[in-house]
C-alpha atoms as a PDB file:
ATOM      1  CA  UNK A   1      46.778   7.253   8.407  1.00  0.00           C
ATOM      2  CA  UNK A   2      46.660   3.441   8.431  1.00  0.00           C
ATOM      3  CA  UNK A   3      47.463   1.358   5.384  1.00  0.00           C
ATOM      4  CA  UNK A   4      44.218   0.394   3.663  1.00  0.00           C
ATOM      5  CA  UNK A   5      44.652  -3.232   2.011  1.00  0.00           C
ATOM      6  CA  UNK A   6      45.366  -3.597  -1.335  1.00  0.00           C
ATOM      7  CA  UNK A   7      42.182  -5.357  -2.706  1.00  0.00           C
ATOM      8  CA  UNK A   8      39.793  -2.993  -0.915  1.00  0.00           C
ATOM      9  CA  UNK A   9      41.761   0.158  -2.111  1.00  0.00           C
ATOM     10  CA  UNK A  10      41.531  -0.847  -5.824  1.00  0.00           C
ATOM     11  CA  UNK A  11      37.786  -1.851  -5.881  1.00  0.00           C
ATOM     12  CA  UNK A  12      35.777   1.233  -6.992  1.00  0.00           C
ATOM     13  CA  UNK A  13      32.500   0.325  -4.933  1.00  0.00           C
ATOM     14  CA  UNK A  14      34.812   0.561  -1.524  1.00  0.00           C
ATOM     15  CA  UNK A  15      35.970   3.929  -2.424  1.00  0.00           C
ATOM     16  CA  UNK A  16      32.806   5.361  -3.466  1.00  0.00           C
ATOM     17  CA  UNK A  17      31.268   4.051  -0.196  1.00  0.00           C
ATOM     18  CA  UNK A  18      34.268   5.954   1.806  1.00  0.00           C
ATOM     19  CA  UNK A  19      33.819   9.060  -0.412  1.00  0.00           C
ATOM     20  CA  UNK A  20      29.887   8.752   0.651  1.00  0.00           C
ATOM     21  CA  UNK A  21      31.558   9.847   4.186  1.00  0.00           C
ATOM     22  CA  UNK A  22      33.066  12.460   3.731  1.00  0.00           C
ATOM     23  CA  UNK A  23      30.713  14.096   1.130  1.00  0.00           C
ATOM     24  CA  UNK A  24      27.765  13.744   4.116  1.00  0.00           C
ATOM     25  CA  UNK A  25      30.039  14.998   6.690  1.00  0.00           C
ATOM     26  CA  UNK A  26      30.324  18.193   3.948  1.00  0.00           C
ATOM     27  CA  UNK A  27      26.910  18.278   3.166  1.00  0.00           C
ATOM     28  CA  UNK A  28      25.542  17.810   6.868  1.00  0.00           C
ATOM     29  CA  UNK A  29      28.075  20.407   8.288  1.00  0.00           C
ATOM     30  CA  UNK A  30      26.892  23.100   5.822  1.00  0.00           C
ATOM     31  CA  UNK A  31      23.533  22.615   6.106  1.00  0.00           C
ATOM     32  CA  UNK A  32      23.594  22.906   9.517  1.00  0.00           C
ATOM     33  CA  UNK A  33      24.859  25.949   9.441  1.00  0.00           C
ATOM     34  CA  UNK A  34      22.244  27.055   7.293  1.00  0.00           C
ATOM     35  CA  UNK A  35      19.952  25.225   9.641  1.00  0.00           C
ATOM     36  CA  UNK A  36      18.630  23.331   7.467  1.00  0.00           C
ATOM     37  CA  UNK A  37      18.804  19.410   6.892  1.00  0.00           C
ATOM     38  CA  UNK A  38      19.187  17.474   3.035  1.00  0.00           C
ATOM     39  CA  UNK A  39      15.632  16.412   3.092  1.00  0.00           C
ATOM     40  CA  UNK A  40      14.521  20.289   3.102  1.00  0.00           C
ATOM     41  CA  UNK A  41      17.037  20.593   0.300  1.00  0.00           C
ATOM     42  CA  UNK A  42      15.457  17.837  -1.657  1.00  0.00           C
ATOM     43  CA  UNK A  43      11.876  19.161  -1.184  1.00  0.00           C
ATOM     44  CA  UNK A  44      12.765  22.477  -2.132  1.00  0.00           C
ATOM     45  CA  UNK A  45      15.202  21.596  -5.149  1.00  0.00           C
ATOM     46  CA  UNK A  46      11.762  20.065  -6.546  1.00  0.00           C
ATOM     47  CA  UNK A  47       9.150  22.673  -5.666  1.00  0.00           C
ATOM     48  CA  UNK A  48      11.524  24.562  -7.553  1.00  0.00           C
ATOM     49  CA  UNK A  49      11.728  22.841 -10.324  1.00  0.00           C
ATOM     50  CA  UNK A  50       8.726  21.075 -10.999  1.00  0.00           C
ATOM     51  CA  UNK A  51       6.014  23.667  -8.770  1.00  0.00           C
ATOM     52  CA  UNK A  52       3.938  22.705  -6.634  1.00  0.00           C
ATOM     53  CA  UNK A  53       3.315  19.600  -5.582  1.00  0.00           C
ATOM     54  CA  UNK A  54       1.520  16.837  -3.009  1.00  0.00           C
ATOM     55  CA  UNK A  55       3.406  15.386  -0.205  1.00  0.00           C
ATOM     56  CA  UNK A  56       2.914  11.957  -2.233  1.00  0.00           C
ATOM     57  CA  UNK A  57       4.717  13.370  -5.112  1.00  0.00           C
ATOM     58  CA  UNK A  58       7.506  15.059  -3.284  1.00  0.00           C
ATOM     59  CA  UNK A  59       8.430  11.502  -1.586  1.00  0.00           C
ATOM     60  CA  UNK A  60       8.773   9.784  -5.173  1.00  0.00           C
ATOM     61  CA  UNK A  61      10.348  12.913  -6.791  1.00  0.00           C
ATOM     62  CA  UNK A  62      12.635  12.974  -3.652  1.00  0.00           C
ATOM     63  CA  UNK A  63      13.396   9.277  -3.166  1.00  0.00           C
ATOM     64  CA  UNK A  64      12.219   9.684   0.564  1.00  0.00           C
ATOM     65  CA  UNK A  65       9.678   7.681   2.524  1.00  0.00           C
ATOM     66  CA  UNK A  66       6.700   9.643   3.420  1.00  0.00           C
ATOM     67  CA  UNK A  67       7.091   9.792   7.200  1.00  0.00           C
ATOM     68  CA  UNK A  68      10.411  11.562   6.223  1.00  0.00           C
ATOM     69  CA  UNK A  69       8.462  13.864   3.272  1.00  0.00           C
ATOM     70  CA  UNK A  70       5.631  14.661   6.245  1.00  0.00           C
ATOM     71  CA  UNK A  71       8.493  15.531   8.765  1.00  0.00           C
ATOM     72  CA  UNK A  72      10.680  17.581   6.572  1.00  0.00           C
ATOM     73  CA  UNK A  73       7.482  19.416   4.898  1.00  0.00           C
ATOM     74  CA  UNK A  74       5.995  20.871   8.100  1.00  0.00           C
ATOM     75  CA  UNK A  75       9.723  22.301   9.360  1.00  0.00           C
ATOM     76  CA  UNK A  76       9.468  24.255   6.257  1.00  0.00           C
ATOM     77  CA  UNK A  77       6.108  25.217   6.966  1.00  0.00           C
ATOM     78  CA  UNK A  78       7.525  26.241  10.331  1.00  0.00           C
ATOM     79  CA  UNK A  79      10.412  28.041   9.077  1.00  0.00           C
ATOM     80  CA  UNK A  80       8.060  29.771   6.197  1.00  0.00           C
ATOM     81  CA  UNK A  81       9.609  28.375   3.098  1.00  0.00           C
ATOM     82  CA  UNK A  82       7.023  26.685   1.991  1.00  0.00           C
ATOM     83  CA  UNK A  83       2.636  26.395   1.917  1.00  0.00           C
ATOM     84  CA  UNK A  84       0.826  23.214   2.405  1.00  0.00           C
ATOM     85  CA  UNK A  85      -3.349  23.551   1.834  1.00  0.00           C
ATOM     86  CA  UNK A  86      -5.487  21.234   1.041  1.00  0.00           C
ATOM     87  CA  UNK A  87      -5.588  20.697  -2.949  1.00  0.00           C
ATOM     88  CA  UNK A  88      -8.471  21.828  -4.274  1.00  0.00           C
ATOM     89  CA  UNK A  89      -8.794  19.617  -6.760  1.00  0.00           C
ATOM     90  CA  UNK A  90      -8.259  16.182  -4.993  1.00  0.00           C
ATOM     91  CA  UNK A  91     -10.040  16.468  -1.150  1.00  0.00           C
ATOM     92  CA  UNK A  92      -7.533  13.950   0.925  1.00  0.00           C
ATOM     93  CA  UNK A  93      -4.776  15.348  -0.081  1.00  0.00           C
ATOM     94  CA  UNK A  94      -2.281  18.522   0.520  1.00  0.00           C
ATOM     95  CA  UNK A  95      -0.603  20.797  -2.136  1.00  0.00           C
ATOM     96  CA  UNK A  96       2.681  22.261  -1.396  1.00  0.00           C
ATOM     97  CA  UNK A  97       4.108  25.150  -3.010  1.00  0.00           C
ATOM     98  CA  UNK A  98       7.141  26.969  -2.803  1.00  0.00           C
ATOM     99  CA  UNK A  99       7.523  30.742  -0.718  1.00  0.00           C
ATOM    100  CA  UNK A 100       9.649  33.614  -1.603  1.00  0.00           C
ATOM    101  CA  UNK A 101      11.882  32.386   1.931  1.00  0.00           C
ATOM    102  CA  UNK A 102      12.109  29.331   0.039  1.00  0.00           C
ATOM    103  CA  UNK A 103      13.013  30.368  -2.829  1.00  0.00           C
ATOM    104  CA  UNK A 104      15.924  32.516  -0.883  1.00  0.00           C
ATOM    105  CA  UNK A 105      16.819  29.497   1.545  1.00  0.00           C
ATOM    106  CA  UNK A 106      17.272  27.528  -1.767  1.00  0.00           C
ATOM    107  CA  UNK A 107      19.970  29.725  -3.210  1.00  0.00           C
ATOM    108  CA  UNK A 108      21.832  29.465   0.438  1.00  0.00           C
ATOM    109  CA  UNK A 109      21.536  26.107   0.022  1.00  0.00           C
ATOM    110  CA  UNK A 110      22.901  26.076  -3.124  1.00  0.00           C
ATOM    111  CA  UNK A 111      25.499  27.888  -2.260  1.00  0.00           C
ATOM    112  CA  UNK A 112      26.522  25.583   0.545  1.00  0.00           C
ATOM    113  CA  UNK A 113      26.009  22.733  -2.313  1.00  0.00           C
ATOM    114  CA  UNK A 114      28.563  24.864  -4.386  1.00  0.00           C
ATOM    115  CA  UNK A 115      30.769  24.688  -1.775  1.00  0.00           C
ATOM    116  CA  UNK A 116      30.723  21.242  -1.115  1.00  0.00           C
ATOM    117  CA  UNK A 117      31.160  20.140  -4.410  1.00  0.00           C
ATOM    118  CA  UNK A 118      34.311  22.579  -4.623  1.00  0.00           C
ATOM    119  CA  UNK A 119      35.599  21.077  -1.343  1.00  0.00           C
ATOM    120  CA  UNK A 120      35.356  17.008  -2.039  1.00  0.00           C
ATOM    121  CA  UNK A 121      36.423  17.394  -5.738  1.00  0.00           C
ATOM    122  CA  UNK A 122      39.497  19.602  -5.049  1.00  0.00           C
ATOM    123  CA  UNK A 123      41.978  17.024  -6.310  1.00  0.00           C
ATOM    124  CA  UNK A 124      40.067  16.987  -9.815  1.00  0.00           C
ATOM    125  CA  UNK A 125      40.285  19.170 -12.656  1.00  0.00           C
ATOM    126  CA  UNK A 126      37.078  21.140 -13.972  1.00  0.00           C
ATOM    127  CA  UNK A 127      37.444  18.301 -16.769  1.00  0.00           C
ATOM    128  CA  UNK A 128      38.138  15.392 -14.385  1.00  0.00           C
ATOM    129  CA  UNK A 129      34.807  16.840 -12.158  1.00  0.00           C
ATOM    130  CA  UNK A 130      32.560  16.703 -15.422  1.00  0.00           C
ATOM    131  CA  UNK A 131      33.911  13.346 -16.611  1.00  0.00           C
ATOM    132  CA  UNK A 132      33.398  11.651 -12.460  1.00  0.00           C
ATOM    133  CA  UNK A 133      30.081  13.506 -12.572  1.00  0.00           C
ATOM    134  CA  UNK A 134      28.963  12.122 -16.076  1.00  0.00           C
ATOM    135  CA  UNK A 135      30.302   9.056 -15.492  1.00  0.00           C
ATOM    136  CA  UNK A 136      28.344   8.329 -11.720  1.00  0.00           C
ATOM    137  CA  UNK A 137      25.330   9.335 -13.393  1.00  0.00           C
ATOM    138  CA  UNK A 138      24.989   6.479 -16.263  1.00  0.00           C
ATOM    139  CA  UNK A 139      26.486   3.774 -13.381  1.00  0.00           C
ATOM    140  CA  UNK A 140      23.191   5.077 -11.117  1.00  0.00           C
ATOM    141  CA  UNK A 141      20.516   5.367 -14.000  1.00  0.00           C
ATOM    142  CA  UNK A 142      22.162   1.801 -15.062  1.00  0.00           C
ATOM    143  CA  UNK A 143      21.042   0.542 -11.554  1.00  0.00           C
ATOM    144  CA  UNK A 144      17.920   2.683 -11.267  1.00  0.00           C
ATOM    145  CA  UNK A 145      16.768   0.773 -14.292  1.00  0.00           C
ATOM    146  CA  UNK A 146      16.973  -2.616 -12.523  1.00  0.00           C
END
C-alpha cells in the first residue's frame, strides 16, 4: 500500500471518512447476499422497534428522503416483510406494519450486522469496541444538535 501523508493520516475526520469505505463495502456485500439493501434494514429496524408506522414517519425515524422511504417500502411489500394500508385514522396517508417474514429477514439482517461489526472492529478489544462506539455516538448527537 502507498504511503498516506502525514497530516491526513493523523486527522481523525480523514480516517473516519476512509473507515466509512470499508464499513459500506461490509455492509453492502452482506446485505446483498441477504438480498436485501440498508434502507430495508432501516425501515425494518424501526417497525420493529417503534410498530407501525406511516411512510412520513419512517423517512424522519430513518433519516431517508421519502422517494427513498416510498422505494424501499414497496420492495418489502414485494418481498412480504412488511403491510402498507391506508391508515384508518388519517385518509391520505398509509400505515406500515411489520410481517412475521419481516420480523425473520430482520434477525438475518442482524446477523449480517453482527458480522460486520465483528469484521471492521477486529483490531479492537471488546473494551476498545464499546469505548469507539460510545465515543462516535456523543461526537454525532453533538452535531445532530446543531
Amino acid at each position: 500500500m502507498d504511503e498516506i501523508p502525514e497530516r491526513l493520516a493523523v486527522k481523525p475526520s480523514w480516517l473516519i471518512t476512509q473507515l466509512a469505505v470499508h464499513a459500506r463495502r461490509l455492509v453492502f456485500d452482506g446485505f446483498t447476499a441477504t438480498g436485501a439493501r440498508g434502507y430495508h434494514y432501516r425501515i425494518l429496524a424501526a417497525l420493529h422497534e417503534f410498530g407501525a408506522a406511516s411512510q412520513a414517519e419512517l423517512g424522519r425515524r430513518c433519516r431517508m428522503d421519502r422517494s427513498d422511504v416510498v422505494t424501499a417500502v414497496s420492495e418489502l411489500v414485494e418481498q412480504g416483510f412488511v403491510d402498507r394500508a391506508p391508515d384508518p385514522d388519517h385518509g391520505r396517508r398509509n400505515k406500515v406494519t411489520l410481517t412475521e417474514g419481516g420480523v425473520r429477514q430482520l434477525r438475518r439482517m442482524d446477523g449480517v450486522l453482527d458480522q460486520v461489526q465483528d469484521d471492521l472492529l477486529q483490531p479492537l478489544s471488546a473494551d476498545d469496541q464499546q469505548t469507539l462506539t460510545r465515543l462516535l455516538s456523543r461526537v454525532l448527537a453533538q452535531h445532530e444538535r446543531g
